[in-house]
Protein backbone atom coordinates (compact mmCIF):
# COMPACT_ATOMS: atom_id res chain seq x y z
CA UNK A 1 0.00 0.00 0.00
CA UNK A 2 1.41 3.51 -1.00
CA UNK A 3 1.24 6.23 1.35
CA UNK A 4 -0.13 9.32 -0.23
CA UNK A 5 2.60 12.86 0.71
CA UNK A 6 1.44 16.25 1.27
CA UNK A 7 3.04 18.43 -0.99
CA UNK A 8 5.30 21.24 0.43
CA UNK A 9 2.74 24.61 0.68
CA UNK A 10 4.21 28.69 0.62
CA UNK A 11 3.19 30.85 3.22
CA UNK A 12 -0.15 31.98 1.35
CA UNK A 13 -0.96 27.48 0.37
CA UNK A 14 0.28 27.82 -3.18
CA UNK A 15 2.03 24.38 -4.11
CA UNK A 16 5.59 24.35 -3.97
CA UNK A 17 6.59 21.80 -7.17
CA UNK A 18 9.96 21.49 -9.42
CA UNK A 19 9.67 23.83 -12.04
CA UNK A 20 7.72 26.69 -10.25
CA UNK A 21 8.89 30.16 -10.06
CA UNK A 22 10.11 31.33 -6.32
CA UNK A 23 10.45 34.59 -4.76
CA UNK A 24 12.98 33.79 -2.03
CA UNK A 25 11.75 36.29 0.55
CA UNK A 26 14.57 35.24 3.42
CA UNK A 27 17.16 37.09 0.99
CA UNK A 28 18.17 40.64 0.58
CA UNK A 29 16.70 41.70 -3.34
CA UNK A 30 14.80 39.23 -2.98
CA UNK A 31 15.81 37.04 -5.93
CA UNK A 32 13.37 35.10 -8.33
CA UNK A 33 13.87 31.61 -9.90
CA UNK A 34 13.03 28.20 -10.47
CA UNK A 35 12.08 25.41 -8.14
CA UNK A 36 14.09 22.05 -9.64
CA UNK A 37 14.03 19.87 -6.28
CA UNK A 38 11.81 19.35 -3.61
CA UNK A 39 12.94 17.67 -0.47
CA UNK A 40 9.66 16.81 1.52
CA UNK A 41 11.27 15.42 4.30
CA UNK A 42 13.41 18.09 4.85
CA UNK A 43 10.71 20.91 4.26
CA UNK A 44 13.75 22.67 1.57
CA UNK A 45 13.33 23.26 -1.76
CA UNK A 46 16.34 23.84 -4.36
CA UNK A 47 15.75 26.70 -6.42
CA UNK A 48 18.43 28.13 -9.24
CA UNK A 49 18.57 31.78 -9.69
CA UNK A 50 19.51 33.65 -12.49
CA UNK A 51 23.13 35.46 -11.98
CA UNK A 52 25.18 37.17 -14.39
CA UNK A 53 25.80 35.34 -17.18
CA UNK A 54 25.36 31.96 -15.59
CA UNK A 55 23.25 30.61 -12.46
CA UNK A 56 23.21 29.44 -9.25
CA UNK A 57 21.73 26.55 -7.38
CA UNK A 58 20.52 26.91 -3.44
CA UNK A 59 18.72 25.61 -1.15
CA UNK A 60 15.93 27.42 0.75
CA UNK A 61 13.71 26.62 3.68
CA UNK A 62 10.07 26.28 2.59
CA UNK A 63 9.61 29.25 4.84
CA UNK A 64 12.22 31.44 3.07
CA UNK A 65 10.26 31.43 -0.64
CA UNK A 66 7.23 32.54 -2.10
CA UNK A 67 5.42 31.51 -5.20
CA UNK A 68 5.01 33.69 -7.84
């Protein structure tokens, strides 16, 4: 039998899903990019944002982004 997950929810219950777009609200400017990797478990998200001429991958807390 396969458990069903809650997905991970932003501070206003939008879903939280690889390939959304993220405000990330716990970071001075307040960068925007794209979820790619959603650890449940963990309640983090990775999200890469735009930089320059190339990007950068983090990690947030699902209490540190924002939906868009």
């Amino acid at each position: 039998m396969k458990a069903s997950r809650e997905r991970l929810l932003d501070r206003n219950g939008r879903p939280l899903v690889s390939g959304a777009k993220v405000k990330v609200i716990g970071e001075d400017g307040q960068p925007v990019g794209t979820v790619v990797r959603v650890l449940d478990d963990y309640a983090v998200v990775t999200v890469v944002i735009p930089e320059g001429r190339g990007q950068i991958e983090r990690m947030y807390r699902v209490a540190d982004v924002e939906a868009t």
